[in-house]
Protein backbone atom coordinates (compact mmCIF):
# COMPACT_ATOMS: atom_id res chain seq x y z
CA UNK A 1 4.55 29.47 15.87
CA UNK A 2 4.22 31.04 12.46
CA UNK A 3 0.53 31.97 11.30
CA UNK A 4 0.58 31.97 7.54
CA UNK A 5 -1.71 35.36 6.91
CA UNK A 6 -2.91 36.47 3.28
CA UNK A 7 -0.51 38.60 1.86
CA UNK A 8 -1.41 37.62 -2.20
CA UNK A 9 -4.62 36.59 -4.17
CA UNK A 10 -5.00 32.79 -4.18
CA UNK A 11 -7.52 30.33 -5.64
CA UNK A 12 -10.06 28.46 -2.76
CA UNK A 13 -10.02 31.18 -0.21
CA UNK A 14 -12.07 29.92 2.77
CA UNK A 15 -14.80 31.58 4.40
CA UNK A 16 -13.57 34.27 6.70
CA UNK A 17 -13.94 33.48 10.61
CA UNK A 18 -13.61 30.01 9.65
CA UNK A 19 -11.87 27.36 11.91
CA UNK A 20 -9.75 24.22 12.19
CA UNK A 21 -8.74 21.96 14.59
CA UNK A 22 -4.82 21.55 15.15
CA UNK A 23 -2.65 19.77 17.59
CA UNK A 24 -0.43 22.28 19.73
CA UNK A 25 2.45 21.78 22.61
CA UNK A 26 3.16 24.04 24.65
CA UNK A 27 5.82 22.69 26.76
CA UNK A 28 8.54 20.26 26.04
CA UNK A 29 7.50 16.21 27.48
CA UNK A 30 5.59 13.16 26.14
CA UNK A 31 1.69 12.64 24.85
CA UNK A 32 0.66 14.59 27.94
CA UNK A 33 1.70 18.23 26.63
CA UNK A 34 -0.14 17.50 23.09
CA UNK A 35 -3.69 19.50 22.75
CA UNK A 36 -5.69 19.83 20.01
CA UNK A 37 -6.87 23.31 19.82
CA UNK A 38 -9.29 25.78 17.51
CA UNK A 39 -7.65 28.16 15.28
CA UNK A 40 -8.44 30.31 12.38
CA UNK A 41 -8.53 28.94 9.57
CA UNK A 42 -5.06 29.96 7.87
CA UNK A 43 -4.69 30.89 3.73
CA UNK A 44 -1.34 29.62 1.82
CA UNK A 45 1.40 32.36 1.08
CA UNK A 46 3.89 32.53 -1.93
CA UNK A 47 4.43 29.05 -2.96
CA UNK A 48 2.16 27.10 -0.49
CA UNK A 49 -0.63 24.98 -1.03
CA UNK A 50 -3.37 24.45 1.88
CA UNK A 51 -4.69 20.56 2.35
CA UNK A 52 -7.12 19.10 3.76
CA UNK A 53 -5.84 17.10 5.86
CA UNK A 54 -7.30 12.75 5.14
CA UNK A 55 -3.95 10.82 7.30
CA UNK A 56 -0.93 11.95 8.58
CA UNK A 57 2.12 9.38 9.13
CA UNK A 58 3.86 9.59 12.31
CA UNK A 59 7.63 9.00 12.58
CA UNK A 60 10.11 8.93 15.89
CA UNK A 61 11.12 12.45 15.08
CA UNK A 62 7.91 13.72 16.25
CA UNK A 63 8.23 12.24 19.70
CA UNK A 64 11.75 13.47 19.60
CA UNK A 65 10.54 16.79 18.69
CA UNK A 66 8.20 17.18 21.24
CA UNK A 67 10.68 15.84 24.09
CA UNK A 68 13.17 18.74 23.26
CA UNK A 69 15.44 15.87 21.47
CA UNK A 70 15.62 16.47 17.89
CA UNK A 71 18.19 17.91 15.58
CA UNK A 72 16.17 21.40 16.11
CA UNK A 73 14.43 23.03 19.16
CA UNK A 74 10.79 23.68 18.86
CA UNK A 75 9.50 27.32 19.30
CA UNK A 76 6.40 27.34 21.59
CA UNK A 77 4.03 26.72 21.11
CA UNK A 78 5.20 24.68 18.26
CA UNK A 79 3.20 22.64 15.83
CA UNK A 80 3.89 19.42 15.04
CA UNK A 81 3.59 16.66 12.18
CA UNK A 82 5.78 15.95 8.86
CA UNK A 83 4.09 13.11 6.73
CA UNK A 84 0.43 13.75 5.80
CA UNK A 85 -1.70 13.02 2.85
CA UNK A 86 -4.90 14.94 1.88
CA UNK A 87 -6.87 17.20 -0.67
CA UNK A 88 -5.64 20.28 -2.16
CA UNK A 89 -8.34 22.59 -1.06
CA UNK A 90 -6.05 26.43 -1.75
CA UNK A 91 -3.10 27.71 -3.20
CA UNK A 92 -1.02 30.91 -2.95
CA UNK A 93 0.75 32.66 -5.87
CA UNK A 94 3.17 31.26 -7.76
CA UNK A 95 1.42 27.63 -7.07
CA UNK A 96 0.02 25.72 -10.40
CA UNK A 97 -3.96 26.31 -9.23
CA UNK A 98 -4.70 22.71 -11.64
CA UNK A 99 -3.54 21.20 -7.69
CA UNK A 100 -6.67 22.21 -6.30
CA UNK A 101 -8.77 19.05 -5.58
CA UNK A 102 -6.00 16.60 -6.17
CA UNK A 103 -4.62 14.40 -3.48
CA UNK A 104 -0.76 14.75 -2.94
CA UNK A 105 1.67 13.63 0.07
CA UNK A 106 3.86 15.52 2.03
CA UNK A 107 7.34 14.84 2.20
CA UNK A 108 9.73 16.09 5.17
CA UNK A 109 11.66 19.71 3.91
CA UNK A 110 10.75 21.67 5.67
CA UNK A 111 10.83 23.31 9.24
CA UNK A 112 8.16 21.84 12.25
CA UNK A 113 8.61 25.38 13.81
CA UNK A 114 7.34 26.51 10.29
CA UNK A 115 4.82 24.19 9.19
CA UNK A 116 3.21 21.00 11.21
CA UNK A 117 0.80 18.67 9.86
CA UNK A 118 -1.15 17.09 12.69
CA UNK A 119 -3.99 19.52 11.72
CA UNK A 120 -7.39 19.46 10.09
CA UNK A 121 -6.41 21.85 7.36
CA UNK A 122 -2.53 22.48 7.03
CA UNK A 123 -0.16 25.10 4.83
CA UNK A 124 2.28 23.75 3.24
CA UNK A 125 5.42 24.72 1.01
CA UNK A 126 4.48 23.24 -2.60
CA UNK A 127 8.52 21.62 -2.61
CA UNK A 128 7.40 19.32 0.08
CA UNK A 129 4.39 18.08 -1.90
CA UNK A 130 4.42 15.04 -4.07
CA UNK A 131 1.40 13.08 -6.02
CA UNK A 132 0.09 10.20 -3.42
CA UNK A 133 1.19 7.15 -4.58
CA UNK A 134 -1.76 5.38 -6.74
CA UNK A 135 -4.12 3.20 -5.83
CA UNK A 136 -2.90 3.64 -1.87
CA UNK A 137 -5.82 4.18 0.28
CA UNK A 138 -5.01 8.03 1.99
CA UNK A 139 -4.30 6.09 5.32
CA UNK A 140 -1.49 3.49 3.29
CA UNK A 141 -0.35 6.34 1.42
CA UNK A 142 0.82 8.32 5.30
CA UNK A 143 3.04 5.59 5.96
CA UNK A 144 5.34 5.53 2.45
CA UNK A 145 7.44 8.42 2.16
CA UNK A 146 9.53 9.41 5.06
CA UNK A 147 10.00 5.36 5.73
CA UNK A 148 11.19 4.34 1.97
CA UNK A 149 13.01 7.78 1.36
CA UNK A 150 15.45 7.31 4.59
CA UNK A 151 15.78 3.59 3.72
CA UNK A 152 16.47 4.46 -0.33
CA UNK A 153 19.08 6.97 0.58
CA UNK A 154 21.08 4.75 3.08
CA UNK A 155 20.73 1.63 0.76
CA UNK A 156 20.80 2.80 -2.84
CA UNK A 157 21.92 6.59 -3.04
CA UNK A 158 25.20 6.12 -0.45
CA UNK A 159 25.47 3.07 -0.14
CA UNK A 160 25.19 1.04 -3.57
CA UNK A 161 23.41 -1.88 -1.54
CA UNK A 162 24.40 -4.99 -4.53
CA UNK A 163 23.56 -8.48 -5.04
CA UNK A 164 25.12 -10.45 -2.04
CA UNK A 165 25.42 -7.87 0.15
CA UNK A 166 25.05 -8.51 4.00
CA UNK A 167 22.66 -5.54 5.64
CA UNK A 168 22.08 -5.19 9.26
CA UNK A 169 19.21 -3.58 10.00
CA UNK A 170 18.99 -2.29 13.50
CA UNK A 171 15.65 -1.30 15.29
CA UNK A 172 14.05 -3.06 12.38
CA UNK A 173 10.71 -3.11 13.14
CA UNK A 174 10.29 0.45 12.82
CA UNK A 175 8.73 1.70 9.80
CA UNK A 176 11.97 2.82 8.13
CA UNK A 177 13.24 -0.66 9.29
CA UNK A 178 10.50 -2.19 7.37
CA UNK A 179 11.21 -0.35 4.16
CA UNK A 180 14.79 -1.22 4.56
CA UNK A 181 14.15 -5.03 4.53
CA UNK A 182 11.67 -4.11 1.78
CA UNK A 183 14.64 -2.47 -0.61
CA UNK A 184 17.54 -4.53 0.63
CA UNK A 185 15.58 -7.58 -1.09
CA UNK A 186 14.42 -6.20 -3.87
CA UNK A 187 18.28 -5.37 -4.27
CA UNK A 188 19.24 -8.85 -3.90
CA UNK A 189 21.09 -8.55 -0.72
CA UNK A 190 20.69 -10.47 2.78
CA UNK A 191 19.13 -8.92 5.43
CA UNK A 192 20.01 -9.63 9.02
CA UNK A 193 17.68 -7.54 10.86
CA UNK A 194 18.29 -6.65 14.54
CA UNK A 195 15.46 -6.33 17.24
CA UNK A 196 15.99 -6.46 21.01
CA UNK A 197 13.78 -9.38 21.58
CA UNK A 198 12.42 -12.26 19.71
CA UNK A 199 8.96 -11.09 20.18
CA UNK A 200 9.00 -10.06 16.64
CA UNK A 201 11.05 -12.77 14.93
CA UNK A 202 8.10 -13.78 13.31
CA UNK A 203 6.63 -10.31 11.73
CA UNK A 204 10.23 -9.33 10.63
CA UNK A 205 10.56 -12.79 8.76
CA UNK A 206 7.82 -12.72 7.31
CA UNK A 207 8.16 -8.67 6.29
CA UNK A 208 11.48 -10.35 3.93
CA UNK A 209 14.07 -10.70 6.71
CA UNK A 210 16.52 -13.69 5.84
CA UNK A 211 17.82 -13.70 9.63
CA UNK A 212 16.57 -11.87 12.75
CA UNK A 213 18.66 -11.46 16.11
CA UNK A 214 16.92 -10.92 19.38
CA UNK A 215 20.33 -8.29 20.78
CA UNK A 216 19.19 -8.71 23.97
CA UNK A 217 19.09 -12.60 23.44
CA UNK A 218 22.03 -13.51 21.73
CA UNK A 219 25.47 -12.44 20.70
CA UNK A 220 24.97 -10.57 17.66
CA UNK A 221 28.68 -10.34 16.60
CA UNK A 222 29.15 -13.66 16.87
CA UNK A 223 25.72 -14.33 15.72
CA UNK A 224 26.71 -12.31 12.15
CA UNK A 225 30.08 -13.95 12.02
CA UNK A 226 28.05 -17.24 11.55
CA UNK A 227 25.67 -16.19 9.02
CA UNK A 228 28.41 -14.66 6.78
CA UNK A 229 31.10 -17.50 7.06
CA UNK A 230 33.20 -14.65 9.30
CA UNK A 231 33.07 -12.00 6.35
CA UNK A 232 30.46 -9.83 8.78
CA UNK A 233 28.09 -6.87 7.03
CA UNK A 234 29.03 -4.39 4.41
CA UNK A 235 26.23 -2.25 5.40
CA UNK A 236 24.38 -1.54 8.51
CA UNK A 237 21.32 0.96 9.44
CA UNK A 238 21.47 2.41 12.84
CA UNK A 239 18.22 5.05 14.28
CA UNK A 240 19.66 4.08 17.54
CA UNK A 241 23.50 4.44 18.15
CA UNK A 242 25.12 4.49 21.60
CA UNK A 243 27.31 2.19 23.47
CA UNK A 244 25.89 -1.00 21.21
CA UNK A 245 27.75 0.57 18.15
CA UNK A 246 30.52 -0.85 19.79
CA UNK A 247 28.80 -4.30 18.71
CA UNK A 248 27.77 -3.29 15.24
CA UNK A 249 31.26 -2.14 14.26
CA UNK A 250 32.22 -6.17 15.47
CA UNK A 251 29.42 -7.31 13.22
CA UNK A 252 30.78 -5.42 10.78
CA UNK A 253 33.00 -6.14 7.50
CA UNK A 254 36.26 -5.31 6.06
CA UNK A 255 35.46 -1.00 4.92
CA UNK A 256 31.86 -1.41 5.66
CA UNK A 257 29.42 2.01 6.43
CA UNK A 258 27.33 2.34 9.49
CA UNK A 259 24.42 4.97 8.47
CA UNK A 260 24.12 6.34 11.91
CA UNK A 261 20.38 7.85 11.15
CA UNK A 262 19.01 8.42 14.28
CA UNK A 263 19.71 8.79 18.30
CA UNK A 264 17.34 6.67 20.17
CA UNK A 265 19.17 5.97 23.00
CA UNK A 266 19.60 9.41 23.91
CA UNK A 267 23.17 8.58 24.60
CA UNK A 268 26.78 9.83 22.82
CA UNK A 269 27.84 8.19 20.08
CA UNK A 270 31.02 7.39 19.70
CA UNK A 271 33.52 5.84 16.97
CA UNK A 272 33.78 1.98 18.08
CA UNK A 273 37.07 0.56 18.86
CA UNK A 274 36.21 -2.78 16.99
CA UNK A 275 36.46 -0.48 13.77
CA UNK A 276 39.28 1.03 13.83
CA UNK A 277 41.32 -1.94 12.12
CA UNK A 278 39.02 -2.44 9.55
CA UNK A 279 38.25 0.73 7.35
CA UNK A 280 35.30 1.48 9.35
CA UNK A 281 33.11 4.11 8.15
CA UNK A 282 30.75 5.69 10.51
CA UNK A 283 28.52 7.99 8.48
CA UNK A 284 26.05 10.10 9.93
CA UNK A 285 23.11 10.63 7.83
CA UNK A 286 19.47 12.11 7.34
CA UNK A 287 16.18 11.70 4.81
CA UNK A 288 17.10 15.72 4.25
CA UNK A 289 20.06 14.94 2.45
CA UNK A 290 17.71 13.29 -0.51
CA UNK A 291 17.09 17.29 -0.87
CA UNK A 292 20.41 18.94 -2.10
CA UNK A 293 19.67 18.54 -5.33
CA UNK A 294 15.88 18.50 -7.27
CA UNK A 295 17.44 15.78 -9.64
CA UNK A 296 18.56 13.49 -6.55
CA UNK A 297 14.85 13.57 -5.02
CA UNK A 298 13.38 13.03 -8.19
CA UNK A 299 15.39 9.56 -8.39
CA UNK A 300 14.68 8.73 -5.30
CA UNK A 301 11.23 9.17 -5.69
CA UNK A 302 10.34 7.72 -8.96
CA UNK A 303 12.11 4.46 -7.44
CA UNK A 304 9.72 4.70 -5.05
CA UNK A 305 6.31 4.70 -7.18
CA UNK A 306 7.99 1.98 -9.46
CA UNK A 307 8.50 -0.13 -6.29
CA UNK A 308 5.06 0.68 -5.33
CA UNK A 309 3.59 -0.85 -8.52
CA UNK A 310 5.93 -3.47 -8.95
CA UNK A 311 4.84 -4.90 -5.49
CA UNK A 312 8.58 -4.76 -4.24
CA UNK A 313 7.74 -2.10 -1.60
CA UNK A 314 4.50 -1.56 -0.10
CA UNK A 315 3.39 0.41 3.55
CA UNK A 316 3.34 -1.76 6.43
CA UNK A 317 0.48 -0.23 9.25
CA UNK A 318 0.56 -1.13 12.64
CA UNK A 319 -1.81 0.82 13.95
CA UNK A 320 -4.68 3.60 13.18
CA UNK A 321 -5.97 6.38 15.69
CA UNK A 322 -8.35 8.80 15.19
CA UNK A 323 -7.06 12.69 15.37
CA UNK A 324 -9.12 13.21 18.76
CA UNK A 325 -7.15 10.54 19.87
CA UNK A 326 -3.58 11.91 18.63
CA UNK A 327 -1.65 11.50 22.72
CA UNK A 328 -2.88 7.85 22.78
CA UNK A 329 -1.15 7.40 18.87
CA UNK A 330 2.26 9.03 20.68
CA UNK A 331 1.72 6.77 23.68
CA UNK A 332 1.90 3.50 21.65
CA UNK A 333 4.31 5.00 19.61
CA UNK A 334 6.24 5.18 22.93
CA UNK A 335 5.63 1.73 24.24
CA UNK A 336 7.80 0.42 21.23
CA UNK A 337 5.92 -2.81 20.69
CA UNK A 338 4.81 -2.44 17.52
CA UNK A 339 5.92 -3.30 13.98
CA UNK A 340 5.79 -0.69 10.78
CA UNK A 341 3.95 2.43 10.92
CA UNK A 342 1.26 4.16 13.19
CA UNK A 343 -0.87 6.31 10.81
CA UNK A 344 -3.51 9.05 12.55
CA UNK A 345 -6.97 9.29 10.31
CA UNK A 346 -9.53 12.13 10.12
């Protein structure tokens, strides 16, 4: 675990021997191996800010990361925690010391074996910080950026989402699921959104969704065939992959993408047959890639905070947990039940 120690002067130096409180594993497994433990009271290096730490957004790939299942390997003890909102309270050199006392968001670029968020006070590289969007509460403001970034650069970046489009969104009840029916819509497009049951048929309409399939419930190739007159979706969102690609790529259209995003089923991935006779592009893809360039993040981001205040997007919360209560967050977050995004307050 990296300990960020003093090595320049910097503005809103704490008080030495002081403390915070920050959630630590250990070992690899579920909510069980999560502890929230004492530690000193870190200062921010070259180009890192330190925040105080008001909500903090949690997202599958901190389960994953935990579990040993993510596109990295934690180093324990690891941190842990990508998506936070709070109040600049220090800066290191090179950092723009006018941030001290404003409220900013973080954004995920960056390491969880370098920096981790599910803390009381957390260091942070200045790259990863953004302005929280206005009027957002701090606990609405958690549960925007990771969500409507991975959704913007499926839909609008790669995949030029247009008026008429068919978009399958799979797992959509998940926050990123959310956000996709969100910019879909505000695109102009129709949104079949996938969900194994119909428990949630309801929420997901009334989220935007112009269709929903229960996949466990009915045939959703033959379900899509119906609702597109047989022309099946141009694009579709996939966190979860495995053997049910095989369906999607039936469900799919003439040269349509699958944005493979995601491995929640924990199981290989592997190109459909159903696609091979129609152009099928399976594209693997990640939030990070918003990243390779500063001009590409700023697009994606200033889409965001016009979406914001034109009402087209907003955060939808499921759920808020206190910090002492972080394992019980990661247990619902488990359970799966839930629609949008679980948001831990302070």
């Amino acid at each position: 675990m990296n300990q960020h120690h003093s090595q320049t002067n910097h503005l809103g130096t704490s008080p030495a021997g002081a403390l915070t409180r920050t959630v630590v594993f250990h070992a690899l497994g579920g909510p069980e191996v999560l502890q929230i433990e004492e530690q000193a009271l870190a200062e921010p290096r070259h180009g890192e800010v330190r925040l105080r730490v008001e909500a903090v957004g949690l997202n599958h790939s901190e389960g994953a990361f935990v579990r040993g299942t993510y596109v990295e390997q934690p180093r324990l003890p690891s941190k842990l925690g990508y998506e936070a909102v709070g109040i600049v309270t220090a800066v290191g050199e090179g950092v723009d010391p006018s941030l001290i006392g404003r409220r900013l968001s973080s954004i995920p670029g960056f390491s969880m074996n370098d920096y981790g968020v599910l803390s009381e006070q957390a260091i942070l590289p200045v790259h990863a910080l953004t302005e929280a969007p206005p009027n957002l509460s701090p606990t609405q403001a958690a549960a925007v950026w990771t969500s409507h970034l991975t959704a913007y650069g499926a839909l609008i970046l790669f995949g030029n989402v247009r008026p008429g489009d068919y978009v399958i969104i799979r797992a959509s009840s998940s926050s990123v699921g959310v956000a996709a029916i969100q910019i879909a819509k505000a695109e102009g497009a129709t949104v079949i959104a996938a969900t194994r049951t119909s428990a949630k048929r309801d929420d997901l309409l009334a989220l935007g969704a112009d269709h929903v399939i229960a996949s466990d419930e009915e045939d959703l190739p033959a379900r899509v065939k119906e609702i597109t007159s047989g022309e099946g979706a141009r694009l579709i969102l996939d966190p979860v992959g495995g053997p049910d690609l095989e369906k999607l790529a039936e469900a799919a259209a003439r040269d349509a993408t699958i944005f493979l995003f995601g491995s929640l089923s924990e199981q290989p991935s592997t190109f459909p047959q159903a696609g091979w006779g129609k152009g099928l592009a399976l594209r693997a893809y990640t939030m990070m890639e918003l990243w390779a360039t500063s001009e590409r993040m700023e697009k994606a981001k200033q889409y965001i905070y016009q979406g914001l205040e034109g009402g087209q997007l907003s955060p939808k919360i499921t759920e808020v947990f206190r910090f002492e209560d972080v394992r019980k967050a990661f247990e619902y977050q488990a359970r799966a039940q839930h629609v949008g995004k679980i948001v831990i307050t302070f």
